[in-house]
Structure formats: C-alpha cells, structure tokens
Protein backbone atom coordinates (compact mmCIF):
# COMPACT_ATOMS: atom_id res chain seq x y z
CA UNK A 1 186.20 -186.11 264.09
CA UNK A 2 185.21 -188.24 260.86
CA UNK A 3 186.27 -186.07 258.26
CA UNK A 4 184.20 -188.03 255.66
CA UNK A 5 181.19 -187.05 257.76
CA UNK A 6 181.72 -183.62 258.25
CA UNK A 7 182.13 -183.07 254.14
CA UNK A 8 178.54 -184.99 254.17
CA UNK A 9 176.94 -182.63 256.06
CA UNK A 10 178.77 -179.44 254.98
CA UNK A 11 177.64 -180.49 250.98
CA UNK A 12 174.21 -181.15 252.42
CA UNK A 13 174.30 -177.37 253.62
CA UNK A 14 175.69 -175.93 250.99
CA UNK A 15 172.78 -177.28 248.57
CA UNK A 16 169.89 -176.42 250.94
CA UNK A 17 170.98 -172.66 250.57
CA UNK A 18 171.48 -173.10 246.96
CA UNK A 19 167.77 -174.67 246.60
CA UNK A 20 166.77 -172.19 248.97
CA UNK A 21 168.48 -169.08 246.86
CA UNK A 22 166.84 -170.43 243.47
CA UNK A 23 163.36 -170.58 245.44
CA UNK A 24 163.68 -167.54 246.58
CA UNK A 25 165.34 -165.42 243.11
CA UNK A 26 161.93 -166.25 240.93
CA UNK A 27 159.82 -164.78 244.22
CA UNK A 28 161.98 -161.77 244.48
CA UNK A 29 161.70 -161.02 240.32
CA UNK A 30 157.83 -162.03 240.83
CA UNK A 31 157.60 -159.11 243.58
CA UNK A 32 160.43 -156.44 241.37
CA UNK A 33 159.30 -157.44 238.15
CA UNK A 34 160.83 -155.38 235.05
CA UNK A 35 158.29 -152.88 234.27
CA UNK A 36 158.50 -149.78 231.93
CA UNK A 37 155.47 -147.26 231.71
CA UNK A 38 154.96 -143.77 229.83
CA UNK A 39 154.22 -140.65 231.21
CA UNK A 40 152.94 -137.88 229.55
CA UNK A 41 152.27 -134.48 230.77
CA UNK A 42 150.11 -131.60 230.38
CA UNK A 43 152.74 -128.98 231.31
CA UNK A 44 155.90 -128.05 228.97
CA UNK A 45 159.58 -128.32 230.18
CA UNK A 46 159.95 -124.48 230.60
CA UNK A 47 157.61 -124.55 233.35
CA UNK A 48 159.94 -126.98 235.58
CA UNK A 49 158.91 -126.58 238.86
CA UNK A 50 155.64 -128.01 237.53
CA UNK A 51 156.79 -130.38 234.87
CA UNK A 52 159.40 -131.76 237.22
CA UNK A 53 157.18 -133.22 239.42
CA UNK A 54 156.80 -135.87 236.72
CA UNK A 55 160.54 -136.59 236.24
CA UNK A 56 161.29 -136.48 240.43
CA UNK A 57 158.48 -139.53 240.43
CA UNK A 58 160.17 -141.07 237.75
CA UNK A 59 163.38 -140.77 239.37
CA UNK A 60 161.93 -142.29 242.83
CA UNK A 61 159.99 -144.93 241.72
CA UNK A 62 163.12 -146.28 239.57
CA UNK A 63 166.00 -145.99 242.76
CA UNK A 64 163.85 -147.50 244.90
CA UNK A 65 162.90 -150.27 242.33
CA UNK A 66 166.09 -150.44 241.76
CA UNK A 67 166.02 -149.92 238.14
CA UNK A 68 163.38 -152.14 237.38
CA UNK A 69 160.28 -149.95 237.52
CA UNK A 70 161.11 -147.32 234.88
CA UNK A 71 158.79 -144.36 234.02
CA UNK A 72 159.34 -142.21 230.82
CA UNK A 73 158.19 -138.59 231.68
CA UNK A 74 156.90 -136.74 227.86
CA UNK A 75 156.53 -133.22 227.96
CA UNK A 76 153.21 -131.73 226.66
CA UNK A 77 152.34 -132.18 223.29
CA UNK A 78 155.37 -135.27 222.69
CA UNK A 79 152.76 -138.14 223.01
CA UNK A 80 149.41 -136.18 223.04
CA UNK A 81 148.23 -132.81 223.08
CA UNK A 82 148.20 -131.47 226.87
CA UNK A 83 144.39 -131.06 227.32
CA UNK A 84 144.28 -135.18 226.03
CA UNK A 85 146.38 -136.16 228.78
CA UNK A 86 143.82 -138.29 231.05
CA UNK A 87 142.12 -139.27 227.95
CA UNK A 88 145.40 -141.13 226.95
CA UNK A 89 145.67 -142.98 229.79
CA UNK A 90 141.78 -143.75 229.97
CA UNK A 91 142.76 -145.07 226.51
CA UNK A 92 145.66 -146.89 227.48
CA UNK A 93 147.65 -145.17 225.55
CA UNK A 94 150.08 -144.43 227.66
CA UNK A 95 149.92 -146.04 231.37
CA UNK A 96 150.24 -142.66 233.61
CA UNK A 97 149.82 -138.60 233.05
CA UNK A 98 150.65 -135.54 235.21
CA UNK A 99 148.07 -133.18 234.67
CA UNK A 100 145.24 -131.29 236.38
CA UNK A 101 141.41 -132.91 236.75
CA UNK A 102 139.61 -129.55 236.19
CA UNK A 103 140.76 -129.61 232.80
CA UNK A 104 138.45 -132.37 231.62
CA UNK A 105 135.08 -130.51 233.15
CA UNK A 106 133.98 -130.89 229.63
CA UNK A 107 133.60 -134.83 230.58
CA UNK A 108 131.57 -133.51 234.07
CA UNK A 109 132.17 -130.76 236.60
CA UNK A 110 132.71 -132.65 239.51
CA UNK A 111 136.47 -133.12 237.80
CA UNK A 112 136.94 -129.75 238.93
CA UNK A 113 136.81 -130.84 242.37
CA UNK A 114 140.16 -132.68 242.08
CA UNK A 115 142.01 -129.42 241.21
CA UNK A 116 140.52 -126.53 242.56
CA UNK A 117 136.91 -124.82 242.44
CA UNK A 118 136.47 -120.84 243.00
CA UNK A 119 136.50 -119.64 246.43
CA UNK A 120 137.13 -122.92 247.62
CA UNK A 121 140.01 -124.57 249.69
CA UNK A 122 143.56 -123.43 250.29
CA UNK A 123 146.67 -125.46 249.43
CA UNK A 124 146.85 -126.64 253.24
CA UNK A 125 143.34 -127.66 253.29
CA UNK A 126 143.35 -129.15 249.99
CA UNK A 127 145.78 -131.42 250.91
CA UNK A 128 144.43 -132.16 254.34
CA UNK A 129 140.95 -133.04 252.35
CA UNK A 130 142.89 -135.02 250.09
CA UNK A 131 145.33 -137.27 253.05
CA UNK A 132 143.21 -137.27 256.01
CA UNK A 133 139.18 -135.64 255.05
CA UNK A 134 138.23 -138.40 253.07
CA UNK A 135 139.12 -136.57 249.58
CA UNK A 136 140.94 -138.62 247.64
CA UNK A 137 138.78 -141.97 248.20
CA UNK A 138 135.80 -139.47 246.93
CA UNK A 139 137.88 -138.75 243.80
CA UNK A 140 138.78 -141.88 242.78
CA UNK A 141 135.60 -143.39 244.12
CA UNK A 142 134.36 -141.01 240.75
CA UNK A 143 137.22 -141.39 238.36
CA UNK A 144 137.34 -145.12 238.51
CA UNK A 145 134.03 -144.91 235.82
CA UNK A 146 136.58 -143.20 233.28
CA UNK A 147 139.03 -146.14 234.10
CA UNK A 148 141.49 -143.62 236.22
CA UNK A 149 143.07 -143.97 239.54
CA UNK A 150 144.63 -140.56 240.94
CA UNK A 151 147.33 -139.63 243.48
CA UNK A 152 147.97 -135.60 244.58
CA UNK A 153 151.38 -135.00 242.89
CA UNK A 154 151.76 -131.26 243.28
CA UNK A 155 149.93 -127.69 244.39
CA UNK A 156 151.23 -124.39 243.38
CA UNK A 157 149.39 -122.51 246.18
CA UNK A 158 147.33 -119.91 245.97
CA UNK A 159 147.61 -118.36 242.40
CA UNK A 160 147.38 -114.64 241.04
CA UNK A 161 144.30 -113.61 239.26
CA UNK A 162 146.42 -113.18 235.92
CA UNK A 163 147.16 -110.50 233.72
CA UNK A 164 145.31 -107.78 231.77
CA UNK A 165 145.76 -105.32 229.09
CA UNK A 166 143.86 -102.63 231.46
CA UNK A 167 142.87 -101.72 235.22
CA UNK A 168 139.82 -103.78 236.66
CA UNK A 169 138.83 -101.57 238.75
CA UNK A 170 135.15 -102.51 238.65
CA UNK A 171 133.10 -105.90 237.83
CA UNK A 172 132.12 -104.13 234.53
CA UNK A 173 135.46 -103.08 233.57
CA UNK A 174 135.34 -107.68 233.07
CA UNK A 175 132.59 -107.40 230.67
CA UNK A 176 133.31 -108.24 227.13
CA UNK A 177 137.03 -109.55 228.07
CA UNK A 178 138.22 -112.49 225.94
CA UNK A 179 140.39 -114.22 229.04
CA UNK A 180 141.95 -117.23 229.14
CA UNK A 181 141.12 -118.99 232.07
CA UNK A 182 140.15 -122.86 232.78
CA UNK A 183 137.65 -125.02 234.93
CA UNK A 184 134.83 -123.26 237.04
CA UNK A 185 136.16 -120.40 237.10
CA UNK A 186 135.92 -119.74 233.07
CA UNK A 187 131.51 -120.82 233.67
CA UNK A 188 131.71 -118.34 236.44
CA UNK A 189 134.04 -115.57 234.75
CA UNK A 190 131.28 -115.93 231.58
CA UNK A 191 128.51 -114.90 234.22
CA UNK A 192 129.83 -111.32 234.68
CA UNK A 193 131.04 -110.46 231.60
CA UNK A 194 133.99 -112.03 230.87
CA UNK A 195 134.32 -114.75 227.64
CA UNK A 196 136.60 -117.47 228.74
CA UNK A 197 139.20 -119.43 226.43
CA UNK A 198 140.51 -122.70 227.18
CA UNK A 199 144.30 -122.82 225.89
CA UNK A 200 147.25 -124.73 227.17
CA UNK A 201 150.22 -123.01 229.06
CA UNK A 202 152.29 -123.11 225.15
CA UNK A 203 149.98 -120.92 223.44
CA UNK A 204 149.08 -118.45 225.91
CA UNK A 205 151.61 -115.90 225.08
CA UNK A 206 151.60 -115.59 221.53
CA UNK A 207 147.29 -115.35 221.74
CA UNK A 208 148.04 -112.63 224.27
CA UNK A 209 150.60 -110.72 222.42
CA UNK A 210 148.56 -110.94 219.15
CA UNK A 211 145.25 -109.69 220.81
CA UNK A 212 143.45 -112.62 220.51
CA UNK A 213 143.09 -112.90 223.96
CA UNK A 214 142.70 -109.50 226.41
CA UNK A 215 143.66 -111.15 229.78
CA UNK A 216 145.13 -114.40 230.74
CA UNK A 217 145.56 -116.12 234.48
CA UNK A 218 148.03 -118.93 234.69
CA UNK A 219 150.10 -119.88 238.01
CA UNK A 220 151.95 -117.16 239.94
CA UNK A 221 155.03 -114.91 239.63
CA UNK A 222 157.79 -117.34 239.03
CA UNK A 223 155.97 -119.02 235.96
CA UNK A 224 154.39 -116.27 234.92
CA UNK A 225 157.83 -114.27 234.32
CA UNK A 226 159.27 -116.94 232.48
CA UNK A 227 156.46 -117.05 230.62
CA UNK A 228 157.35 -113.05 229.64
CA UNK A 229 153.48 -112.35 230.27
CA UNK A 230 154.52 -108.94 231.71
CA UNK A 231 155.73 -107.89 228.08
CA UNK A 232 152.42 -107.91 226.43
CA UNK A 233 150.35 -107.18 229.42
CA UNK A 234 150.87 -104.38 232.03
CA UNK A 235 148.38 -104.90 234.65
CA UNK A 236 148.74 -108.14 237.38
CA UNK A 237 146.21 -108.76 239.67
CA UNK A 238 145.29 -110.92 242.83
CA UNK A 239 144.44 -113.06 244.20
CA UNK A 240 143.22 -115.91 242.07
CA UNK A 241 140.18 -116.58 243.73
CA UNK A 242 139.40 -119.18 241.70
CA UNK A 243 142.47 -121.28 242.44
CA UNK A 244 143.07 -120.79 246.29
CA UNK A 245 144.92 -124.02 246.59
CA UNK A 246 145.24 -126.23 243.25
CA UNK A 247 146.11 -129.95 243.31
CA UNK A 248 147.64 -131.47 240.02
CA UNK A 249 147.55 -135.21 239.86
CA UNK A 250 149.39 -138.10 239.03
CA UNK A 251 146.53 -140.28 236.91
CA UNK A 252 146.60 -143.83 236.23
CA UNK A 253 145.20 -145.96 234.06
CA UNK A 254 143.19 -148.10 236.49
CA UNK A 255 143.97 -151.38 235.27
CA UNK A 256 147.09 -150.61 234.72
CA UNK A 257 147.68 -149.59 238.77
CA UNK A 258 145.98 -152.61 239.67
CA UNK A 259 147.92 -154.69 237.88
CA UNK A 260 151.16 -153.63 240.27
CA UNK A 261 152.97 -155.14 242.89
CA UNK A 262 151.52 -154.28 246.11
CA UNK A 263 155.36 -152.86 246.68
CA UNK A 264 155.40 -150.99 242.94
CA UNK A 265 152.00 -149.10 244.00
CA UNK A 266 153.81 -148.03 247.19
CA UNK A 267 156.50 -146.52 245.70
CA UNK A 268 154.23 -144.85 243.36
CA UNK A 269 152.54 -143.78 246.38
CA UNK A 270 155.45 -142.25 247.69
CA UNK A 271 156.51 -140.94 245.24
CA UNK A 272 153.58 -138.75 244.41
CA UNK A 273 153.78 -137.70 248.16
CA UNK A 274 157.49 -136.16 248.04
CA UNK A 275 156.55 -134.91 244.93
CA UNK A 276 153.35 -133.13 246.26
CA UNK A 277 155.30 -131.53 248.83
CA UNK A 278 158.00 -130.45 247.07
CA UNK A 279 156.12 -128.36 244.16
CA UNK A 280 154.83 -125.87 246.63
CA UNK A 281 157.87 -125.63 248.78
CA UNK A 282 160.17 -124.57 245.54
CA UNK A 283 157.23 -122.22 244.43
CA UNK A 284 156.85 -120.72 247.86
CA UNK A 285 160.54 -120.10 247.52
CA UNK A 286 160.81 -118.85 244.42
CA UNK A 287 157.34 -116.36 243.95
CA UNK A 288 158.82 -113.59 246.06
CA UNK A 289 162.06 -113.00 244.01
CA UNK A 290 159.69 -113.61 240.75
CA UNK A 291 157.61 -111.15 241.96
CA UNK A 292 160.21 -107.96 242.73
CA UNK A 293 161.81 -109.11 239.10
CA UNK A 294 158.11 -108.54 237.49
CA UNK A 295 157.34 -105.34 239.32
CA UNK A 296 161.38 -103.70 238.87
CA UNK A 297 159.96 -104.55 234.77
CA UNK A 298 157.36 -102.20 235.11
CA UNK A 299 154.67 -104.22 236.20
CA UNK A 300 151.36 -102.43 238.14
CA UNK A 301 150.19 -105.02 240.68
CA UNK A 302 146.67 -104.58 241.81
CA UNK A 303 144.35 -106.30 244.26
CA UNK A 304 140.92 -106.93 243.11
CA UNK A 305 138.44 -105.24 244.87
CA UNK A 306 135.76 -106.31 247.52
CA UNK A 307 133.42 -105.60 244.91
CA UNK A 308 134.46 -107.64 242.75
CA UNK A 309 135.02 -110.39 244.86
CA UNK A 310 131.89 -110.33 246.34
CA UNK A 311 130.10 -110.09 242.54
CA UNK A 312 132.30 -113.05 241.72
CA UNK A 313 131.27 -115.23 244.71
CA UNK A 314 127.57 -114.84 244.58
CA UNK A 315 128.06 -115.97 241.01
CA UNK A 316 130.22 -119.24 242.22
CA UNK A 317 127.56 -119.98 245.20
CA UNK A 318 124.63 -120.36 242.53
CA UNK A 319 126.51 -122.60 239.97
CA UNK A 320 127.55 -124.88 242.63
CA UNK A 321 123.69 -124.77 243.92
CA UNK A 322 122.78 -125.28 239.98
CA UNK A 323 125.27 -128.31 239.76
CA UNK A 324 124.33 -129.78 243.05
CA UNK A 325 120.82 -129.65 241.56
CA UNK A 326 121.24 -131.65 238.73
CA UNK A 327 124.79 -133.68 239.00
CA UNK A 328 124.89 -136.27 242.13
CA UNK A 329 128.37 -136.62 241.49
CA UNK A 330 129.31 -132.95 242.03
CA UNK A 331 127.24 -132.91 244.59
CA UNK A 332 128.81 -135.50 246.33
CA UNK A 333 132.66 -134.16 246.07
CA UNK A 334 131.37 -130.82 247.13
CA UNK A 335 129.31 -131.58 249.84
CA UNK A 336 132.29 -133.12 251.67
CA UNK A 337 134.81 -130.24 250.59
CA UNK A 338 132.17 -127.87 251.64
CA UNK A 339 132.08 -129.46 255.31
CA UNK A 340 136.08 -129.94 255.67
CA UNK A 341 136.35 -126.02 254.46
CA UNK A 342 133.90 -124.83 257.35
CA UNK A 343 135.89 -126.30 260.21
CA UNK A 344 139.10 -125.77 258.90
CA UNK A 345 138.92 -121.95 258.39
CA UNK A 346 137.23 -122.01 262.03
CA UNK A 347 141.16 -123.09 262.93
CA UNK A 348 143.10 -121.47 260.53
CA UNK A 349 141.42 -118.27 261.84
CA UNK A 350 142.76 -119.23 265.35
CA UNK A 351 146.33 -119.62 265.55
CA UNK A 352 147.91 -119.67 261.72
CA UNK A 353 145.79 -116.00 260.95
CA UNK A 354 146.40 -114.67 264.01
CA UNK A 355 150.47 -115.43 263.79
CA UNK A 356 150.49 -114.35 259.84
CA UNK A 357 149.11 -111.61 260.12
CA UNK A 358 151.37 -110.25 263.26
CA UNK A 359 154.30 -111.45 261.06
CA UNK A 360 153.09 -109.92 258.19
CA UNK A 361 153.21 -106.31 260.06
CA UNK A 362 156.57 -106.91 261.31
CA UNK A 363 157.70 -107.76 257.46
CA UNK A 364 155.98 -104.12 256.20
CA UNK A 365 157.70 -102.51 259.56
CA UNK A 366 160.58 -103.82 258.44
CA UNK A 367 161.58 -105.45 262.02
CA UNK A 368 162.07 -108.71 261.15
C-alpha cells in the first residue's frame, strides 16, 4: 500500500469532520441558545404545592436545555405584588408568571374563564377543555390582545367553600358578610348578600383574625391548615362551588414566547404539562390527612345546603346571561365551556359516578 497516499486521504478525512463539527457547533448554539428569563409568582413559598409548580418548570426546562435555558422562579411580592403578576409580563417586565387568569377580571370577565367560573367544570373536565375541547386555543386566541400567551400549569381540584366565623345555615345567614373571595364568584357572592374582598393568599389571615374580614375561601385542607385559618375561624364549609376545578397558568409574555426556539417552546410545553399534573396529584394526596388534622383541632365541617346552592346558581346563570349579553369575548369562552360541560357530565354520570359513589359506600362501611 502507498503509505504516502493513505496519510493523504486519512488528513483529508480528518478535516472534513473538523469543517463539518465547526458547521455544525454555531447551528447547535443557534437551536440551544443561552437564555435566562424571570418568573414571578402570585403565590408565596409557604403554599408549596402551589408555588412549586413554578420552580419544577424551572427545573425541567433547564435539564433538558441542558443548562442553557434558565428560569428564575420569585415568590409573590419579590418582583411585583401578586395580583400584578400578568401585568408584569404584559409589561415585559419580567418574561413569564405563575398565577391564576380570574384574578385580572378587573381587565374583562372572560379572564375568569381561564381559571374557573361558579358551577362550572371539574378539574378533569377543565383540563380535557383545555388539551383536547378546543380551550386553550380560545384562551390565548383572547389573551394574545394583552400581549400574553398561556399554558395550564396546575389545578388544585375542587376547593372548599372557605371558612366562617358562624354557621350558614341559610342564604341569609350570607347577607352582610365581608368575605374574601376572588373572580365570579365575589360578583355573584355580592348578589345574595355577601360583600366580597379581593386580597392575596399573604394577607388573608391577619384580615381574618383582626375582623376585618368575617369569612374567607382559599384552596382546600392542606393549604388552608398551614395557613392556621382554623384558629381564627371555627366553621369550614363545602364545597366551593365556585371553584369546581381551577386551572392556574403559566403566562408568557407573547413576544417573548415567540421569540423561542421551536425546541425551547417545547420544553416549556412540557414542562407546564408535568407540572399540571403533578399539582393535583400531591393535593389529592395530601387533603385527606389535612383534613382529619383540621377537624382533630376542633374544626365543625359543614356542607352547604341545597338551598343555598340552588340560590347561588340562579344568581351565576343570570350574570353569565348578563355578560354574554354585552361581552362577545365572554361569550365566546363560555359558549364552548358550556357545550364541553353538557356532554361530559352525560359520561361522568355513566361509569366514573356510578364507580365513586359504590366506592364511596364501601369507604363509610369501612370494607375497603
């Protein structure tokens, strides 16, 4: 063999894969480009099942970036207040929040829609809406003219109807109530009686234990026993009616998400997705110890009555029928919900009702 040859071709080799290595290292840090973004939440770090939804996307997005997609996750109130959450990423302040859209109603109502409206869908149907009814293309369809994009990145389930100083035993025993409660549900609350207050998850306790509020709903048993609610009010009812099944978001500055790597936006994607999952599988997990801790404290749990519900439902039905009326883009979010919640409790009455509730005997038989 000529040896001179053979070293010819084997250093001809050897720089086509170098050439080919540096052609291809600027198109690899083109598609993994160092990015850092700022996250701020609406939820404080004592709440964690909620407020570590935003530091498990963090943590996704960056291993499977491998380091070079970085999110900073800011508790509530570190960058912005928690109610100015979308606003500062609308703003571009910072690039992404975790919050929920029905706090920003005072923008329009149909943000409501992206959370949860009274007596409207359950956590499995809101995120069926939301993946496969056409929900979250409605939402962002909508958000895009406050410069937000929006993924589903969390649901706590259905919620308790919150705590009060006294028994509701009928709708009037609501009237004249100062009650902290958000979204809808506060408009609806204020048509039988009850004066809602919008406060963030920090200052709840202190206005309840100094009287400045008489009743407060928040999230459910584990939360709200952190949260030492049971201390200053004696009374829990459910079920939230007004939160059957709420979504909180992952928002996006929309330019911002554009601007991505078609491979950055799927992690994001992803990442939301896990997350979403994972918030109500560690709260349905960790509501039934919360709740025998909060009732071994002394607390009376109480169901509201038929009564009530029904006084509280005829009251939702003619807002929605008011907002329809006069706001196309509430009409349009709750038109479809509306639609996708008829046909799925025709199922869910079927099979999942009809095993749940046989399981649910055995449980109070005790022959489990």
């Amino acid at each position: 063999m000529n040896r001179r040859k053979f070293f010819k071709q084997a250093g001809s080799v050897g720089l086509g894969a170098a050439a080919s290595a540096a052609l291809a290292a600027p198109a690899i840090a083109q598609e993994n480009p160092k990015i850092t973004w700022r996250l701020t939440s609406s939820f404080p770090k004592s709440l964690d099942i909620i407020f570590d939804a935003a530091t498990d996307i963090a943590k996704s997005v960056s291993e499977a970036s491998g380091g070079n997609f970085t999110i900073q996750a800011f508790a509530a109130g570190e960058v912005v207040p928690p109610l100015q959450a979308a606003d500062a990423v609308a703003a571009g302040t910072v690039e992404m929040a975790h919050t929920c859209c029905y706090y920003y109603i005072g923008k329009d109502p149909a943000f409501a829609l992206g959370t949860a409206i009274p007596f409207g869908l359950n956590a499995r149907m809101t995120n069926a809406w939301f993946t496969a009814g056409g929900g979250n293309e409605l939402l962002n369809e909508f958000l895009a003219g406050y410069k937000l994009y929006a993924l589903p990145a969390g649901n706590t389930g259905a919620q308790m109807g919150g705590w009060y100083r006294k028994e509701i035993k009928t709708i009037d025993d609501l009237k004249g109530l100062k009650m902290r409660i958000a979204g809808l549900a506060g408009e609806i609350m204020g048509k039988v009686g009850v004066t809602p207050q919008q406060i963030a998850g920090s200052d709840v306790y202190p206005a309840l234990e100094k009287g400045t509020i008489d009743a407060t709903e928040f999230v459910g048993p584990y939360d709200d026993y952190k949260l030492g609610f049971y201390k200053v009010a004696k009374y829990y009812y459910y079920p939230a009616w007004w939160e059957g099944g709420p979504t909180v978001h992952a928002m996006f500055n929309l330019d911002k998400f554009n601007e991505l790597p078609e491979n950055y936006k799927r992690m994001l994607t992803d990442a939301c997705a896990a997350a979403n999952a994972r918030m109500l599988a560690r709260y349905d997990a960790s509501n039934a110890t919360a709740l025998r801790q909060l009732v071994a404290e002394g607390t009376q749990l109480r169901a509201f009555s038929s009564d009530i519900l029904d006084v509280c439902h005829k009251a939702a039905l003619e807002t929605y029928a008011d907002l329809s009326a006069k706001n196309e883009n509430f009409k349009k979010l709750y038109d479809s919900q509306q639609a996708f919640k008829k046909d799925a409790y025709l199922w869910a009455q079927v099979a999942e009702y009809g095993f749940d509730t046989y399981m649910m005997l055995q449980q109070r038989a005790g022959t489990l």
